[in-house]
PDB file of N, CA and C in Angstrom:
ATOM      1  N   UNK A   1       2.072  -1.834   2.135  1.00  0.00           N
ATOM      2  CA  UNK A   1       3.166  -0.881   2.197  1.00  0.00           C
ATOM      3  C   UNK A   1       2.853   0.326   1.318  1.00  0.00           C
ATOM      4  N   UNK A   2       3.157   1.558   1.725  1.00  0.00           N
ATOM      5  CA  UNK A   2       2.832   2.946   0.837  1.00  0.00           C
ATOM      6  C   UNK A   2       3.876   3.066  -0.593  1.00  0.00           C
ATOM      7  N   UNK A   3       3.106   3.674  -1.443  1.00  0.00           N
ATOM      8  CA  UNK A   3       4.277   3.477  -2.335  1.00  0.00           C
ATOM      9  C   UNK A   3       4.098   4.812  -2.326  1.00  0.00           C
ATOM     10  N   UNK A   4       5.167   5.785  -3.110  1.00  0.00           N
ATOM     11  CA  UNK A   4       5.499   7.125  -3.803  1.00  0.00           C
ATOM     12  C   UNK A   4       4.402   7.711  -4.849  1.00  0.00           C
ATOM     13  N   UNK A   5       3.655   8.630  -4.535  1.00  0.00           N
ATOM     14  CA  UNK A   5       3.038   9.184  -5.608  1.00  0.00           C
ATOM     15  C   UNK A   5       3.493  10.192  -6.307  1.00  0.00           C
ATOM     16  N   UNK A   6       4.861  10.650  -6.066  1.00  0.00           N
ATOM     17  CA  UNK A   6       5.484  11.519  -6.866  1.00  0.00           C
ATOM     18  C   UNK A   6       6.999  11.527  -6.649  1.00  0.00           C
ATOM     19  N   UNK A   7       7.745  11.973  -7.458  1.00  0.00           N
ATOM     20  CA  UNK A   7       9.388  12.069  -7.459  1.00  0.00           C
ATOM     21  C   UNK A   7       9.559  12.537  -6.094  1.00  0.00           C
ATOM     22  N   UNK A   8       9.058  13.853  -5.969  1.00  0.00           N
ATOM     23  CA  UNK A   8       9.363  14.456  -5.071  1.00  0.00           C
ATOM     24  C   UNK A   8       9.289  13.865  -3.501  1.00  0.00           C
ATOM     25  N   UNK A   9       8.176  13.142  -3.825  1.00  0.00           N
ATOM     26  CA  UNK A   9       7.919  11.939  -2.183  1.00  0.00           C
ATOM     27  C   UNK A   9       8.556  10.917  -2.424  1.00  0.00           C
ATOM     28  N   UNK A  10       9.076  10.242  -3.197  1.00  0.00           N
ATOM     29  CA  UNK A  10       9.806   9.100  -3.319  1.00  0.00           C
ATOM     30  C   UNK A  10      11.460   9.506  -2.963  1.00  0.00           C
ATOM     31  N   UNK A  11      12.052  10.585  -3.258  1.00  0.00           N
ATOM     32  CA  UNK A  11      13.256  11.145  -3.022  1.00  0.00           C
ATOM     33  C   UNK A  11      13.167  11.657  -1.401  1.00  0.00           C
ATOM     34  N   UNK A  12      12.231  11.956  -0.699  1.00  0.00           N
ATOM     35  CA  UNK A  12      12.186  12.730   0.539  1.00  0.00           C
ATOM     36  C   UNK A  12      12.309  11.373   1.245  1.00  0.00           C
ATOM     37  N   UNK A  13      11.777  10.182   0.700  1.00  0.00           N
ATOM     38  CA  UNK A  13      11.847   9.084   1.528  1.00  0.00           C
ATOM     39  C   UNK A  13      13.055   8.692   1.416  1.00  0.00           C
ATOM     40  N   UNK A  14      13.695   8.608   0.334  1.00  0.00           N
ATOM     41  CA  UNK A  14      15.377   8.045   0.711  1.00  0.00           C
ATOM     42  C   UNK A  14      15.742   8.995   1.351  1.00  0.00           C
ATOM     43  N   UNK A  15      15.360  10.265   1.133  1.00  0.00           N
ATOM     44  CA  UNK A  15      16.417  10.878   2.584  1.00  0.00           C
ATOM     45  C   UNK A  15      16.148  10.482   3.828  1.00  0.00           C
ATOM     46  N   UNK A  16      15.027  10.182   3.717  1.00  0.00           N
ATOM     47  CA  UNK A  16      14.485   9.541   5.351  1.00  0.00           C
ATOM     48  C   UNK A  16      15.132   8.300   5.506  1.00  0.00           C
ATOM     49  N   UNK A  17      15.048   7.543   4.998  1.00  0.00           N
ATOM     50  CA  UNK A  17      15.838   6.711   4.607  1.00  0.00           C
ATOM     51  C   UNK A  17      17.247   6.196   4.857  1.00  0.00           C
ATOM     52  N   UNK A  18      17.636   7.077   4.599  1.00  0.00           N
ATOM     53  CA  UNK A  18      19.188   7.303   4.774  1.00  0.00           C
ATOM     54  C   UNK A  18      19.272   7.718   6.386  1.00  0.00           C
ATOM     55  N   UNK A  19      18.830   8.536   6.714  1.00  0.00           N
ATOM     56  CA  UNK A  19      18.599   9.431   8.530  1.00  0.00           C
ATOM     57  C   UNK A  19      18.698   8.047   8.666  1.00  0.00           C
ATOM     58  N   UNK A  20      17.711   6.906   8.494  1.00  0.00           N
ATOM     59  CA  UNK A  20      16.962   6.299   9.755  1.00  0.00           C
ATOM     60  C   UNK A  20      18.169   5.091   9.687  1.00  0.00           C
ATOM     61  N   UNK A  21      18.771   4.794   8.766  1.00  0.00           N
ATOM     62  CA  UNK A  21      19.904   3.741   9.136  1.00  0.00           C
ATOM     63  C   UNK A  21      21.342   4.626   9.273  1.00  0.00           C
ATOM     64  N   UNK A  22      21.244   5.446   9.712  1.00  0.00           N
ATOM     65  CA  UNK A  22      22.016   6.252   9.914  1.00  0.00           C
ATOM     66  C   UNK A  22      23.401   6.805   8.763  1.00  0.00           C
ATOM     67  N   UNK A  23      23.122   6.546   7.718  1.00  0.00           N
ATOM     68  CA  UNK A  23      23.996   7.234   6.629  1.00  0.00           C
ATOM     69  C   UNK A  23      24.139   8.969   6.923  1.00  0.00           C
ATOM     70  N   UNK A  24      23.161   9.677   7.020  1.00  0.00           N
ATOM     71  CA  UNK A  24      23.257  10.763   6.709  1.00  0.00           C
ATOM     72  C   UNK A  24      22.535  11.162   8.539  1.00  0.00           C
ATOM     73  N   UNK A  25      23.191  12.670   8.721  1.00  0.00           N
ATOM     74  CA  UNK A  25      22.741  12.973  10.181  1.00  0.00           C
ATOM     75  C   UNK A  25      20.883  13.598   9.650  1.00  0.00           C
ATOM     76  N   UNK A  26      20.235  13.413  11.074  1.00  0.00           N
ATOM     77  CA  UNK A  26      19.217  13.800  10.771  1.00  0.00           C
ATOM     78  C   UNK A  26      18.547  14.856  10.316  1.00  0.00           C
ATOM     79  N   UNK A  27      20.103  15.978  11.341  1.00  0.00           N
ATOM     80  CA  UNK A  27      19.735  16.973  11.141  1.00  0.00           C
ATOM     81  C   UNK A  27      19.776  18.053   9.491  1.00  0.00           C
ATOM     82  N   UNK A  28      20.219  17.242   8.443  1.00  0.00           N
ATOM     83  CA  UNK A  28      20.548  17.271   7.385  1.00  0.00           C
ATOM     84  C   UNK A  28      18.803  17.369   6.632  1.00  0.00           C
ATOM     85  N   UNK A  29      18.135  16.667   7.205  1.00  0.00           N
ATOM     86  CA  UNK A  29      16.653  16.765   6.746  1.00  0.00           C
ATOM     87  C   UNK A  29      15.904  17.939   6.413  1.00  0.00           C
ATOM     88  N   UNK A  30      15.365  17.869   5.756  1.00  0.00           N
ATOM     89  CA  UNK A  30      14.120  19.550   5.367  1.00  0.00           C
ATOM     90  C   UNK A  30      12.898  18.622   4.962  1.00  0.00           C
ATOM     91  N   UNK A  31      11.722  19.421   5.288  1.00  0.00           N
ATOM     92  CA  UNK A  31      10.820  19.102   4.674  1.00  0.00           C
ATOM     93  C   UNK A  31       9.844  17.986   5.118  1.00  0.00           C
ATOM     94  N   UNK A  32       9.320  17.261   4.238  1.00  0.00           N
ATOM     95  CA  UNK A  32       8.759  15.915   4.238  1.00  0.00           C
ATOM     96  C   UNK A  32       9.397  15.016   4.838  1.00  0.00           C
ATOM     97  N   UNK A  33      10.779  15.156   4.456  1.00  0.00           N
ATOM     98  CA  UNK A  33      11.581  14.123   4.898  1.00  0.00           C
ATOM     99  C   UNK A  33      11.639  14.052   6.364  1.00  0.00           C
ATOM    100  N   UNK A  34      11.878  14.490   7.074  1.00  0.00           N
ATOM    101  CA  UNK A  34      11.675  14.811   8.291  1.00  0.00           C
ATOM    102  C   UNK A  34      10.322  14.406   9.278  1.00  0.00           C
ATOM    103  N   UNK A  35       9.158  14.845   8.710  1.00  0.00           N
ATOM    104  CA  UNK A  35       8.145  14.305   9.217  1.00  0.00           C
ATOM    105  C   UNK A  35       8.233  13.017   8.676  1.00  0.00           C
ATOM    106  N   UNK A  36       8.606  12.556   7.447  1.00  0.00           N
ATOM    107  CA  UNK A  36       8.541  10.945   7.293  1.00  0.00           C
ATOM    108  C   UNK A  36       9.753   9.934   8.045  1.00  0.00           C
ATOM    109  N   UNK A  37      10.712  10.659   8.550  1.00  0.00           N
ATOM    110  CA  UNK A  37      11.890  10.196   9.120  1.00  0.00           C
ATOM    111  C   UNK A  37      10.878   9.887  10.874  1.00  0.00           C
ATOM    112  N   UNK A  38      10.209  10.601  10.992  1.00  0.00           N
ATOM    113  CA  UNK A  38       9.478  10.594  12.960  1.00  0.00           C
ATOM    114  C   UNK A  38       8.598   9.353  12.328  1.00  0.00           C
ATOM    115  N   UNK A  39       7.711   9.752  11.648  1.00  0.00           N
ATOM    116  CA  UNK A  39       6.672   9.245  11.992  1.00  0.00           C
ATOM    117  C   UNK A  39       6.474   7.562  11.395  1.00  0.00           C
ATOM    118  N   UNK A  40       7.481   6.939  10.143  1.00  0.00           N
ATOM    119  CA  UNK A  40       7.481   5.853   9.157  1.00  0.00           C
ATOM    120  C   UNK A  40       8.708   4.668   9.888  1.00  0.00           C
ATOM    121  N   UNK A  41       8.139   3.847   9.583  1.00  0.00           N
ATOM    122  CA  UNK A  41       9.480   2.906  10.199  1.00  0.00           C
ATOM    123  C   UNK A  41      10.416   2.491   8.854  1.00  0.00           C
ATOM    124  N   UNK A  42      11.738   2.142   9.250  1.00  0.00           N
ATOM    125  CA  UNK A  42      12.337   1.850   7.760  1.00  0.00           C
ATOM    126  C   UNK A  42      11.706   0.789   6.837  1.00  0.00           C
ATOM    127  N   UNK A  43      11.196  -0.342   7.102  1.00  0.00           N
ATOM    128  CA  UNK A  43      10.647  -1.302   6.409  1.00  0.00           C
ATOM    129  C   UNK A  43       9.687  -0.069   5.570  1.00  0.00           C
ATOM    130  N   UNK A  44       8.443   0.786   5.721  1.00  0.00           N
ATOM    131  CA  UNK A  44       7.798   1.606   5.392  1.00  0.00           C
ATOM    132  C   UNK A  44       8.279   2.594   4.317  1.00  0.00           C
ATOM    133  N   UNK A  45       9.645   3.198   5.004  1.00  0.00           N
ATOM    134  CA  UNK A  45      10.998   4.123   4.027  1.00  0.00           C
ATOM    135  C   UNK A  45      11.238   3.175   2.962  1.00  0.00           C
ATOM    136  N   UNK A  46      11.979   1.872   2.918  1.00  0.00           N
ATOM    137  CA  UNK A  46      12.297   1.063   2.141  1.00  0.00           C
ATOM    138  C   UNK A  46      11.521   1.127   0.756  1.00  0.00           C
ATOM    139  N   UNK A  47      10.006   1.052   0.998  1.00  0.00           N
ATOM    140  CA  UNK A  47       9.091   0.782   0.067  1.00  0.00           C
ATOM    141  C   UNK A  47       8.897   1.833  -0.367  1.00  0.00           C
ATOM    142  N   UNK A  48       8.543   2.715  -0.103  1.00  0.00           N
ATOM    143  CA  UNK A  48       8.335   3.950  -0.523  1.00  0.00           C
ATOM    144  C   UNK A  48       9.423   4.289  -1.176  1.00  0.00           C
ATOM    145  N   UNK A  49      10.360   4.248  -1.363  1.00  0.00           N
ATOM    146  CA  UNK A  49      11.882   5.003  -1.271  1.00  0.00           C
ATOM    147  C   UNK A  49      12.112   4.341  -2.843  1.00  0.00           C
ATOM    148  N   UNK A  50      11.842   2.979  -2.652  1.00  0.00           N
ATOM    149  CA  UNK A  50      12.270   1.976  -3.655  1.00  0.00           C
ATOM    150  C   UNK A  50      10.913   1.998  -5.035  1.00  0.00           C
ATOM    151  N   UNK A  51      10.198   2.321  -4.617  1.00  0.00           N
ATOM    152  CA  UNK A  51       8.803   2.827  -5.747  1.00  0.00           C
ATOM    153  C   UNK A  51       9.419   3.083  -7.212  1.00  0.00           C
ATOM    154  N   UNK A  52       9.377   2.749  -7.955  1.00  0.00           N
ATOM    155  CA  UNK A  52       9.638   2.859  -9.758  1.00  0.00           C
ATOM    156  C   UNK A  52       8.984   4.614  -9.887  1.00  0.00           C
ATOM    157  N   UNK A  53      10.462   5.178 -10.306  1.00  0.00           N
ATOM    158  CA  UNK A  53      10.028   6.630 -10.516  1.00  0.00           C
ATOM    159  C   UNK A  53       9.440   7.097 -12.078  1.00  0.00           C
ATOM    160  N   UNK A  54       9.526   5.825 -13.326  1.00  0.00           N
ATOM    161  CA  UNK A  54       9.088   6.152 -14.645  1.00  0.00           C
ATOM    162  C   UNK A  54       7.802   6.496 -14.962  1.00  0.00           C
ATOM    163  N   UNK A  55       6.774   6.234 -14.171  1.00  0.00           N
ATOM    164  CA  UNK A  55       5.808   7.074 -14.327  1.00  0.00           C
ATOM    165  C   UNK A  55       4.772   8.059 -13.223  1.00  0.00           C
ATOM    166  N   UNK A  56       5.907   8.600 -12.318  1.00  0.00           N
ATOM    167  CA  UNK A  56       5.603   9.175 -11.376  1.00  0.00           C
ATOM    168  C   UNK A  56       5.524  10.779 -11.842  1.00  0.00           C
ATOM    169  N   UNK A  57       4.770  11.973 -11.166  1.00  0.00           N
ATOM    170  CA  UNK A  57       4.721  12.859 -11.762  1.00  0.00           C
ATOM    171  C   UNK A  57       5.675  13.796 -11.333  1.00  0.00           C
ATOM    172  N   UNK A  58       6.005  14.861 -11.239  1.00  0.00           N
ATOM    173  CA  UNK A  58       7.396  15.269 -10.144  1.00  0.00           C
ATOM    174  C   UNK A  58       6.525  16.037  -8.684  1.00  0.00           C
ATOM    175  N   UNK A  59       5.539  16.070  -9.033  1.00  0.00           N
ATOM    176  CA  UNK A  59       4.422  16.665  -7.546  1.00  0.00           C
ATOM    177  C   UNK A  59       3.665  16.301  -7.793  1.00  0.00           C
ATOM    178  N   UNK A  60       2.718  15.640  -7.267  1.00  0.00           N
ATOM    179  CA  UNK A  60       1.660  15.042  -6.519  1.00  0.00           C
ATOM    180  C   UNK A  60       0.729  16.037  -6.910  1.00  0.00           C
ATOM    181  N   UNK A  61       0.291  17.150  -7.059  1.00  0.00           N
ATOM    182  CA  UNK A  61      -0.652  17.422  -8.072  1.00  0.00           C
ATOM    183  C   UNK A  61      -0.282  17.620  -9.209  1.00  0.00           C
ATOM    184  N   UNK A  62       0.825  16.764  -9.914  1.00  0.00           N
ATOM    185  CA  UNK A  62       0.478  16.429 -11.446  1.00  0.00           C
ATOM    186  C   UNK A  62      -0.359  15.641 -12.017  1.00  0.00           C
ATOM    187  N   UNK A  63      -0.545  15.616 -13.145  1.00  0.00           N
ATOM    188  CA  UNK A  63      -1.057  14.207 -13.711  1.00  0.00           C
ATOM    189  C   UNK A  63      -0.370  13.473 -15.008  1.00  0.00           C
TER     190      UNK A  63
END
């Protein structure tokens, strides 16, 4: 399962997240979230989504 390499991808996935069990409309999406809402199945969202954000960087080219 993929995990989150940054805040910013770990948060785009609960929005995907949210779309895909239908909490929130899709069309509410921007971004990442969106391509991860088409292309990830929720089991996939789940994990990602759920990733421990304490030592994540807030973008993916941090370190």
């Amino acid at each position: 399962m993929p995990e989150a390499k940054s805040k910013a991808q770990q948060q785009a996935a609960g929005a995907a997240l949210s779309a895909k069990r239908g909490e929130t409309d899709k069309s509410d999406l921007q971004g990442a979230s969106v391509a991860m809402y088409e292309s990830m199945s929720e089991d996939e969202l789940e994990a990602m989504a759920s990733t421990s954000r304490e030592d994540l960087p807030e973008t993916a080219g941090e370190d």
